[in-house]
PDB file of N, CA and C in Angstrom:
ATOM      1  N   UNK A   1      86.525  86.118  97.387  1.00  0.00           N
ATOM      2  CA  UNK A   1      87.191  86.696  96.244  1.00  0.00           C
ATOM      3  C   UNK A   1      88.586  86.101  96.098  1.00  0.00           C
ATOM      4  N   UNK A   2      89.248  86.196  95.170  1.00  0.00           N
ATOM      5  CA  UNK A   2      90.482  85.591  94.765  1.00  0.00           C
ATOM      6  C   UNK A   2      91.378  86.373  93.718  1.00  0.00           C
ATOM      7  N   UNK A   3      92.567  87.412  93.703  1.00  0.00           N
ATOM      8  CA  UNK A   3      93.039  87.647  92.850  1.00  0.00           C
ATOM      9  C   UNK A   3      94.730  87.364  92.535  1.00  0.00           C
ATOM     10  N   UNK A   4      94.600  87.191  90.986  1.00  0.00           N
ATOM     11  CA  UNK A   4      95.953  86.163  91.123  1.00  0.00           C
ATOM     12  C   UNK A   4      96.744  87.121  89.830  1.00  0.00           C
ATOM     13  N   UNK A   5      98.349  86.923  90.089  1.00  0.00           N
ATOM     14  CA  UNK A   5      98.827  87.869  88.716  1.00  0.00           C
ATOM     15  C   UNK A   5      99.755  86.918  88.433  1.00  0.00           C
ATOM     16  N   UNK A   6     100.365  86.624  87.427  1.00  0.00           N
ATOM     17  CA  UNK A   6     101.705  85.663  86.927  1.00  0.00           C
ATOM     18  C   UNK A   6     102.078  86.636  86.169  1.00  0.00           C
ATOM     19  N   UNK A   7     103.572  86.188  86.173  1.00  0.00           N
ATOM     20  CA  UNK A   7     104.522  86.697  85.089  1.00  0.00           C
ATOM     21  C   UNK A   7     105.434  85.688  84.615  1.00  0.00           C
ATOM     22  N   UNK A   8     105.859  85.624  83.412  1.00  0.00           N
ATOM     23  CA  UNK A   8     107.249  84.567  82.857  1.00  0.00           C
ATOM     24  C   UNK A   8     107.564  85.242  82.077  1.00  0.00           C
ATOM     25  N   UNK A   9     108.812  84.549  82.148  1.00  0.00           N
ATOM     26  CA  UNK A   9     109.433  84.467  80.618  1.00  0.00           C
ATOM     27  C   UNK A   9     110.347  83.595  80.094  1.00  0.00           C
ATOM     28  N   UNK A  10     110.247  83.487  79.114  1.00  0.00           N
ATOM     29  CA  UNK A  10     109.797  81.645  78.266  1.00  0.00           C
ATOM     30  C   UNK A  10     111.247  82.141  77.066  1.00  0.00           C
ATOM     31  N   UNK A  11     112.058  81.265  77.240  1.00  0.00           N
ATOM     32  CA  UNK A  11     113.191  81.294  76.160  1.00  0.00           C
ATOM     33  C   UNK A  11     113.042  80.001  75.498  1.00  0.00           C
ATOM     34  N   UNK A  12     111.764  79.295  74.987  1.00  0.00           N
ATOM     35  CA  UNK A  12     111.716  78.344  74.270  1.00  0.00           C
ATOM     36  C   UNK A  12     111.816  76.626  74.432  1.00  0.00           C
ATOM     37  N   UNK A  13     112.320  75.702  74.094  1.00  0.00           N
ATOM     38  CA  UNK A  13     112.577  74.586  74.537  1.00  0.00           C
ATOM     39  C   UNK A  13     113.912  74.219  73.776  1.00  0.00           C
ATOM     40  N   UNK A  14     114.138  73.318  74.384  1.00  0.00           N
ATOM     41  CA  UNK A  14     115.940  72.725  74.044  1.00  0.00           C
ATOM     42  C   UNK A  14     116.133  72.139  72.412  1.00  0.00           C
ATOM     43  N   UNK A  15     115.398  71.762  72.279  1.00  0.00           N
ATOM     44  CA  UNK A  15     115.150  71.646  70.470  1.00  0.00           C
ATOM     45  C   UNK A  15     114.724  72.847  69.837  1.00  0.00           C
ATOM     46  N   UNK A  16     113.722  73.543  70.101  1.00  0.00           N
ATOM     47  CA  UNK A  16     113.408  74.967  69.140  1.00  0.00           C
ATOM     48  C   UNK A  16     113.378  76.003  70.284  1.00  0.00           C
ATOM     49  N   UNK A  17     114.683  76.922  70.685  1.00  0.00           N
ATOM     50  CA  UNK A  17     114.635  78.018  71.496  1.00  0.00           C
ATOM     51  C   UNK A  17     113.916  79.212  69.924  1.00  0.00           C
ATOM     52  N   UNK A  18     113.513  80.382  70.770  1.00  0.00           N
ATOM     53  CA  UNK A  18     113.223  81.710  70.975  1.00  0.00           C
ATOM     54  C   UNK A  18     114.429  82.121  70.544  1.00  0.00           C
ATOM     55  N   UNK A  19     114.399  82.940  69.102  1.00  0.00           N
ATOM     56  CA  UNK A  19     115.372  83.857  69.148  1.00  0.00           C
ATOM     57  C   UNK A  19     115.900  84.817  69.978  1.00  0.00           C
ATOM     58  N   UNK A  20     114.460  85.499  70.865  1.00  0.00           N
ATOM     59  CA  UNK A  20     114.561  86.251  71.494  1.00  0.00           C
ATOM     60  C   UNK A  20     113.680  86.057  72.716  1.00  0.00           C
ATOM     61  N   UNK A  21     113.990  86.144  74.107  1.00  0.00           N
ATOM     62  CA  UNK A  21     113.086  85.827  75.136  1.00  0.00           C
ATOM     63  C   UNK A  21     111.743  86.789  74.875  1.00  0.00           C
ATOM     64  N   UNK A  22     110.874  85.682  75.354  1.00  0.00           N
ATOM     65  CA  UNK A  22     109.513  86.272  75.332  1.00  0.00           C
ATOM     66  C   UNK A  22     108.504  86.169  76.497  1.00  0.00           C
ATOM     67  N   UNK A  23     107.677  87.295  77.197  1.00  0.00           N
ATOM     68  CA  UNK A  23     107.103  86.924  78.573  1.00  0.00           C
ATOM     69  C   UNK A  23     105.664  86.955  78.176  1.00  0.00           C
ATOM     70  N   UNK A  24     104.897  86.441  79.032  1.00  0.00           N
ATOM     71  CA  UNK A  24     103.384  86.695  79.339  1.00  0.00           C
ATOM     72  C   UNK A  24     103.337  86.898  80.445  1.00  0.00           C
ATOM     73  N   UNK A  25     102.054  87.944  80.671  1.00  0.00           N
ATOM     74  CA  UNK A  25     101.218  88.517  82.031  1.00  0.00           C
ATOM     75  C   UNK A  25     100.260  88.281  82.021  1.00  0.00           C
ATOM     76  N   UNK A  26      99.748  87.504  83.321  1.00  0.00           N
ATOM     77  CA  UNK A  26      98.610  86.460  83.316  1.00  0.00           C
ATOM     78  C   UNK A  26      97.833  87.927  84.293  1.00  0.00           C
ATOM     79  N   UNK A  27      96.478  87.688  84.487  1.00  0.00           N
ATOM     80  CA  UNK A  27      96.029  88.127  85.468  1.00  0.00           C
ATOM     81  C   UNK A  27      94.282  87.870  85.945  1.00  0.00           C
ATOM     82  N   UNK A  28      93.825  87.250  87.007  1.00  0.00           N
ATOM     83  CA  UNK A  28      92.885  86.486  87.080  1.00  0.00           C
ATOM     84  C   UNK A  28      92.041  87.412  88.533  1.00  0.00           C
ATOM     85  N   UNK A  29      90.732  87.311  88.445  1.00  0.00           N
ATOM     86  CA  UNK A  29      90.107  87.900  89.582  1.00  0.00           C
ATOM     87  C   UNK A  29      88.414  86.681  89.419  1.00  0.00           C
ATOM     88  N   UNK A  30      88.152  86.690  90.400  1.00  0.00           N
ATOM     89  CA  UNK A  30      87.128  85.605  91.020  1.00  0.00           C
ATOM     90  C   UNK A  30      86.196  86.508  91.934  1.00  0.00           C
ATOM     91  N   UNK A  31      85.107  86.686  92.027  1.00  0.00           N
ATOM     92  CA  UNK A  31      84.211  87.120  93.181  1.00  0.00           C
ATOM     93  C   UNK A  31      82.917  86.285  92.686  1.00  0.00           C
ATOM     94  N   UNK A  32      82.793  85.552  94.388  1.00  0.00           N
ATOM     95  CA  UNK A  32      81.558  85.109  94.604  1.00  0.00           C
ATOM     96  C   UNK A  32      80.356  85.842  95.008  1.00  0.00           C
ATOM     97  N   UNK A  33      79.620  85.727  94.057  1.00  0.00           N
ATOM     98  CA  UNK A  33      78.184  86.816  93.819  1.00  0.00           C
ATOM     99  C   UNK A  33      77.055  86.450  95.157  1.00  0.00           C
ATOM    100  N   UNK A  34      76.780  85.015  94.893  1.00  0.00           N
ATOM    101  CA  UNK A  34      75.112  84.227  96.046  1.00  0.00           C
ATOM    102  C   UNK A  34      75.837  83.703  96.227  1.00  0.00           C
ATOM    103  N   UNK A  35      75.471  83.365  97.734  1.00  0.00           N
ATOM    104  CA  UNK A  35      75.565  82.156  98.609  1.00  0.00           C
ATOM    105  C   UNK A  35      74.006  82.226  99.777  1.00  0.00           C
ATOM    106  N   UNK A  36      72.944  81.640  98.706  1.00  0.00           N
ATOM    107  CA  UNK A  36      71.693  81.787  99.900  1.00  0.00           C
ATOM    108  C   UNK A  36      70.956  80.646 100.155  1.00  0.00           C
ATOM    109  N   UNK A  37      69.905  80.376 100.234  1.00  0.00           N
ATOM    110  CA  UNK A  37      69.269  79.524 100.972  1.00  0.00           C
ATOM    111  C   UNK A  37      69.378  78.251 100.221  1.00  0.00           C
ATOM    112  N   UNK A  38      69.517  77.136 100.632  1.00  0.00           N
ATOM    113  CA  UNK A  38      69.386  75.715  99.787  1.00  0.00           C
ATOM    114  C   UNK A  38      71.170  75.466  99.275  1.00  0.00           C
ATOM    115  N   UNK A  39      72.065  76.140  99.742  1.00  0.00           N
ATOM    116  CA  UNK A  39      73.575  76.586  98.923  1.00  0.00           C
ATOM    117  C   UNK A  39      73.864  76.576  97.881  1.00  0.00           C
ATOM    118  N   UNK A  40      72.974  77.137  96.929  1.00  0.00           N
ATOM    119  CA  UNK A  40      73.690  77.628  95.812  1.00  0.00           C
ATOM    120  C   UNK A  40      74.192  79.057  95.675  1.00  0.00           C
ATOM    121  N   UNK A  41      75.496  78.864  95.216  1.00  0.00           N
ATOM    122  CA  UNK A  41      76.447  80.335  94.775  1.00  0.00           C
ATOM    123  C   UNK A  41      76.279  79.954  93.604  1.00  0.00           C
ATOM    124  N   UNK A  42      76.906  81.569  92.807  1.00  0.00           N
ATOM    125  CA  UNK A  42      77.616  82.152  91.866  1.00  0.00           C
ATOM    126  C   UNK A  42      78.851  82.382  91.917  1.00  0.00           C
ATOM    127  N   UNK A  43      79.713  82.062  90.752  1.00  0.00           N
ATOM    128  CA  UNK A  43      81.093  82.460  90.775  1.00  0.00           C
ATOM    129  C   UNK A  43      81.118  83.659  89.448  1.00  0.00           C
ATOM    130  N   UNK A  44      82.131  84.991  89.692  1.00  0.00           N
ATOM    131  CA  UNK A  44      81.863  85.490  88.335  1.00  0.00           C
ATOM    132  C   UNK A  44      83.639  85.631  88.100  1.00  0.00           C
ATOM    133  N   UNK A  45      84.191  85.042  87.175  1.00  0.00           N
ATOM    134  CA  UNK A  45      85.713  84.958  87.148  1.00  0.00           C
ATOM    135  C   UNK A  45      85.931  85.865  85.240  1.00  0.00           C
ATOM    136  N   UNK A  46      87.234  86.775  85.353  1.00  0.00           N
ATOM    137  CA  UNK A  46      87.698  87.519  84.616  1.00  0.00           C
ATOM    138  C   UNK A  46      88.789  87.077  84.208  1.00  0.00           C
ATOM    139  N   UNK A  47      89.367  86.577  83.322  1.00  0.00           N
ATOM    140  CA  UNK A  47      91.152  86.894  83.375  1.00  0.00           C
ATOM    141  C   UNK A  47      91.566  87.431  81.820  1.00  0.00           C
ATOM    142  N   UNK A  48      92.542  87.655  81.988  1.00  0.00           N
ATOM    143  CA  UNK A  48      93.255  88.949  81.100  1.00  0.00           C
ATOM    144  C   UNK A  48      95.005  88.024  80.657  1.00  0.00           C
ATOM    145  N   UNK A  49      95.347  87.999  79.198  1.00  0.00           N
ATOM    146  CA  UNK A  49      96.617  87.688  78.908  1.00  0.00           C
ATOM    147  C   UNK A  49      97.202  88.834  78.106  1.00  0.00           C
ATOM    148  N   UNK A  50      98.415  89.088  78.219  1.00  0.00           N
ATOM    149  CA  UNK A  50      99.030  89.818  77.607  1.00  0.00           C
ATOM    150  C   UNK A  50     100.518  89.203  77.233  1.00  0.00           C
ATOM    151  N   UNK A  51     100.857  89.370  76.178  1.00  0.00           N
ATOM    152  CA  UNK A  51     102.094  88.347  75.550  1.00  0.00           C
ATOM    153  C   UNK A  51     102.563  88.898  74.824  1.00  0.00           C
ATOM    154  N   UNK A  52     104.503  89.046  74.548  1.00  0.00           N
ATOM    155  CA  UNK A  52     104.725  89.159  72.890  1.00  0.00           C
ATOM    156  C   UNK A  52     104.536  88.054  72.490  1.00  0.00           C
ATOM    157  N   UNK A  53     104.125  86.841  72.681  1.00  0.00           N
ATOM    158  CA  UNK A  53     103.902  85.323  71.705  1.00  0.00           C
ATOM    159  C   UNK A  53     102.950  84.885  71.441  1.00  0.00           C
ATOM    160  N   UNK A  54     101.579  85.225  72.263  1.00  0.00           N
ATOM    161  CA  UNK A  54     100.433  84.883  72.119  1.00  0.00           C
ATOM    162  C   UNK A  54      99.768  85.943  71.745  1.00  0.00           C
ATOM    163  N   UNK A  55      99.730  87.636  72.056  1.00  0.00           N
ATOM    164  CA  UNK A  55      99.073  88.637  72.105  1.00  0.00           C
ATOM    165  C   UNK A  55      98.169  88.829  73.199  1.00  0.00           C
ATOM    166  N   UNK A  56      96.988  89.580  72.924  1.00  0.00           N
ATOM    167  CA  UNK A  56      96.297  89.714  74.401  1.00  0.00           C
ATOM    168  C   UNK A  56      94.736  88.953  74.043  1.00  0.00           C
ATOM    169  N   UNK A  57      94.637  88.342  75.391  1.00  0.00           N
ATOM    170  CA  UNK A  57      93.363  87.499  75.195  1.00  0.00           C
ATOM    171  C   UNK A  57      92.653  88.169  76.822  1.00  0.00           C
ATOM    172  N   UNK A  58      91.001  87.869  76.620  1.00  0.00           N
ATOM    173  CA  UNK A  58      90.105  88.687  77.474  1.00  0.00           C
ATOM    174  C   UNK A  58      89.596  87.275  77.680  1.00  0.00           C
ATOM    175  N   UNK A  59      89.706  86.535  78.962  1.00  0.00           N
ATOM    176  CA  UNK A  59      88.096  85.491  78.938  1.00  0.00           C
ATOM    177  C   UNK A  59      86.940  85.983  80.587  1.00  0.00           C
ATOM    178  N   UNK A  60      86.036  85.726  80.382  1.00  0.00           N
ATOM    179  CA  UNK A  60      84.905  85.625  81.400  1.00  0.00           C
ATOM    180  C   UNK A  60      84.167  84.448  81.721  1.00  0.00           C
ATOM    181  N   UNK A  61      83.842  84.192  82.775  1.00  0.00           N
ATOM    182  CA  UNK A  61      83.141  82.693  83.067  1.00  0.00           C
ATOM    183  C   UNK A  61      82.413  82.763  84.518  1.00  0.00           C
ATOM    184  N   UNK A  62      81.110  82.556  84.287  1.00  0.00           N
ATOM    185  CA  UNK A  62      80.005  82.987  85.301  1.00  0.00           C
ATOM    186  C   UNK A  62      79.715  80.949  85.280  1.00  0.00           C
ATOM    187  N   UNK A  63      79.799  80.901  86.396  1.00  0.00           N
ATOM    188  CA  UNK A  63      79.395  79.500  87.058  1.00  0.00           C
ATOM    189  C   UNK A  63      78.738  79.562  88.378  1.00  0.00           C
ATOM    190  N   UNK A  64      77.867  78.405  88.538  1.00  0.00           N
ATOM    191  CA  UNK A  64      76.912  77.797  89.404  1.00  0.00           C
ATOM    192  C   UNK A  64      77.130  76.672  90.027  1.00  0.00           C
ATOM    193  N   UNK A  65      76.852  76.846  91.427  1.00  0.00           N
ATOM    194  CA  UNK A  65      77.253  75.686  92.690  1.00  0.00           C
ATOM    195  C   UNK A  65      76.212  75.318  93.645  1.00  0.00           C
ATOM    196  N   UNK A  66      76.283  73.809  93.818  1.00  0.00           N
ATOM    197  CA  UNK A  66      75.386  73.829  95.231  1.00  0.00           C
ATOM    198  C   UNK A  66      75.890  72.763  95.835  1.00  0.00           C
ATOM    199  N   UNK A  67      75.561  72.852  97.199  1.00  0.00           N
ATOM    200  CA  UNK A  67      76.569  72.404  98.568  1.00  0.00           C
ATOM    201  C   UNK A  67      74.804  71.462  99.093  1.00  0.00           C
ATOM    202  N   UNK A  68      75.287  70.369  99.620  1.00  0.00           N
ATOM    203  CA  UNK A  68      74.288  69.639  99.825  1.00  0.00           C
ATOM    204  C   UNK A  68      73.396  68.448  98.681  1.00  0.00           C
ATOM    205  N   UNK A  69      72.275  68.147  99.435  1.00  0.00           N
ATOM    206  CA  UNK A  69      71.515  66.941  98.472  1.00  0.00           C
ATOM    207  C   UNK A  69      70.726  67.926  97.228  1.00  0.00           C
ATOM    208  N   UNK A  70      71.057  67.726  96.308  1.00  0.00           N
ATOM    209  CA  UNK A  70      70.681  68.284  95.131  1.00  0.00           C
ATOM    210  C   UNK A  70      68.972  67.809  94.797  1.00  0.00           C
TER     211      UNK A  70
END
């Protein structure tokens, strides 16, 4: 398993600043589902954004692995 959180905050770039500082909250979680015979796993990964600049975004991503001669 793997869980990860970020935080910033972003006052723009040197040519076009942010009137006003603005942050995002990242937040990410990972759990590996299989790991059985022949090595193939599952990965099932979540993450979550929350922003005043971007707003809030939801993604999910279920992936497949194998360890050895395919």
């Amino acid at each position: 398993y793997k869980l990860q959180y970020t935080y910033s905050e972003n006052w723009g770039t040197y040519i076009n600043p942010f009137a006003s500082k603005r942050y995002t909250t990242s937040l990410l979680a990972d759990i590996s589902l299989l790991r059985g015979k022949g090595g193939w796993a599952a990965t099932l990964s979540v993450a979550y954004d929350k922003s005043n600049w971007i707003g809030e975004n939801v993604g999910f991503m279920l992936s497949f692995s194998k360890e050895g001669i395919f």
